[in-house]
Protein backbone atom coordinates (compact mmCIF):
# COMPACT_ATOMS: atom_id res chain seq x y z
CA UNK A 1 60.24 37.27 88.99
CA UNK A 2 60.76 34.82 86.00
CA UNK A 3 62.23 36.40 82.78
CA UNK A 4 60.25 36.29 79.88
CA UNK A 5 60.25 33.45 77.50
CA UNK A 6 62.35 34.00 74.30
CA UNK A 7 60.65 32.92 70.60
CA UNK A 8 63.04 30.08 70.74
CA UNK A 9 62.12 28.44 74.37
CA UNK A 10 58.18 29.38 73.07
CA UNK A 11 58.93 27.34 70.28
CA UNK A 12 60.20 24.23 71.98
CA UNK A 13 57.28 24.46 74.33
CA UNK A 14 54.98 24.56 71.55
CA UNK A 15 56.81 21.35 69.79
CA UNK A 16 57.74 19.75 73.00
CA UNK A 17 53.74 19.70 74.18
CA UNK A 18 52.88 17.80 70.87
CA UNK A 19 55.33 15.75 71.47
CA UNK A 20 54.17 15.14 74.62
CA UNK A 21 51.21 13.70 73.32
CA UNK A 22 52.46 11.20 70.76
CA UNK A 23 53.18 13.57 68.22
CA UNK A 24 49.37 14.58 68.06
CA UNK A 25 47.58 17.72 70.15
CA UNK A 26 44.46 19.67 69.57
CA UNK A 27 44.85 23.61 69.28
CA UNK A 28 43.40 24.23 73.00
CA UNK A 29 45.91 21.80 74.28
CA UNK A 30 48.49 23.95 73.01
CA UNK A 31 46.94 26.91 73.89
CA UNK A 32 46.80 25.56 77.77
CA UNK A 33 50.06 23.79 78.17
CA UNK A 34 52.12 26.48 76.27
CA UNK A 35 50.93 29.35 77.98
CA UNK A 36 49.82 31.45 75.25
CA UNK A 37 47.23 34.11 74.27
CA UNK A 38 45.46 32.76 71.17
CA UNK A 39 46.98 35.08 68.67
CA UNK A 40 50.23 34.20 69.43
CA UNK A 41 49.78 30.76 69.41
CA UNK A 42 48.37 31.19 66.12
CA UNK A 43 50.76 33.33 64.49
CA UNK A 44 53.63 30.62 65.71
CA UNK A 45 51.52 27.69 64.41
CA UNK A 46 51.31 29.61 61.48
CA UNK A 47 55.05 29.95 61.02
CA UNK A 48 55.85 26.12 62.43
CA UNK A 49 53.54 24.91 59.74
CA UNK A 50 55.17 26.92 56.61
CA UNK A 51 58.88 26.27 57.91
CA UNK A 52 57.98 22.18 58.35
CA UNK A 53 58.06 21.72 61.82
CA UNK A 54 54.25 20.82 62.54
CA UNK A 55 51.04 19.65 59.94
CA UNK A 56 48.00 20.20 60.52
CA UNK A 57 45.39 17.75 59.96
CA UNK A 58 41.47 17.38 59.84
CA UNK A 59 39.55 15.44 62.32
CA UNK A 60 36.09 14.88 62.67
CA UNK A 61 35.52 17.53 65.15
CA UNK A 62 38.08 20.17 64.33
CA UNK A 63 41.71 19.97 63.54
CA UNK A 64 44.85 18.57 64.97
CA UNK A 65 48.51 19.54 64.60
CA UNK A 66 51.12 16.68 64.51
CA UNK A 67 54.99 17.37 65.07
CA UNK A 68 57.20 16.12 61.99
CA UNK A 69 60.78 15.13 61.76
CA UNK A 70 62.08 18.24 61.44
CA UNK A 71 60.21 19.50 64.80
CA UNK A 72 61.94 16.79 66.67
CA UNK A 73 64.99 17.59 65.07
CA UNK A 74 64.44 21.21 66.54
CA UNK A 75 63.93 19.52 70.04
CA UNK A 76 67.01 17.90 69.42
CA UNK A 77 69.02 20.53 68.54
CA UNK A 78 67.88 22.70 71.30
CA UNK A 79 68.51 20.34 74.13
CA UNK A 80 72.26 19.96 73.11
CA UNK A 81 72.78 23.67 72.62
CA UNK A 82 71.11 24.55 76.44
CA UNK A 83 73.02 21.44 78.09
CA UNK A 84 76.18 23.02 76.43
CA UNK A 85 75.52 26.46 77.47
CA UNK A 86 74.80 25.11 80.44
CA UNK A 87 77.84 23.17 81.33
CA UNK A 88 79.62 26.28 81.12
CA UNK A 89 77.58 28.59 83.60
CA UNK A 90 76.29 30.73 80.34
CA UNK A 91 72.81 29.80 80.63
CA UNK A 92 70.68 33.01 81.20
């Protein structure tokens, strides 16, 4: 049995699936590829949005959420740290 995601690996999933698609994703999209129920998804959209790691922009039929800088920063960031942790047998 897989162990439960942690907020942090939810978080690059979110980020990494806009990425995914150029930087530019549709709420269901998310809601498909990152394998959450749609409160959660929106209460971490929510927080990705206030702490600068995601916008969210009108379209003509709804709205769309577009990774900034900072998000792929995150990314970044969080593929050094797990390639570290994982060079030295510490990954969980």
């Amino acid at each position: 049995m897989e162990k439960k995601r942690n907020r942090l690996e939810i978080i690059r999933d979110i980020l990494k699936v806009i990425r995914e698609k150029n930087g530019k994703i549709k709420p269901t999209h998310i809601l498909y590829k990152s394998n959450l129920s749609h409160q959660m998804m929106n209460e971490y959209l929510k927080e990705l949005m206030g702490k600068g790691f995601i916008k969210e922009i009108k379209v003509k039929n709804g709205k769309s959420y577009l990774i900034t800088e900072k998000g792929i920063d995150y990314l970044n960031q969080y593929s050094l740290i797990t390639n570290f942790t994982d060079s030295f047998g510490l990954n969980q």
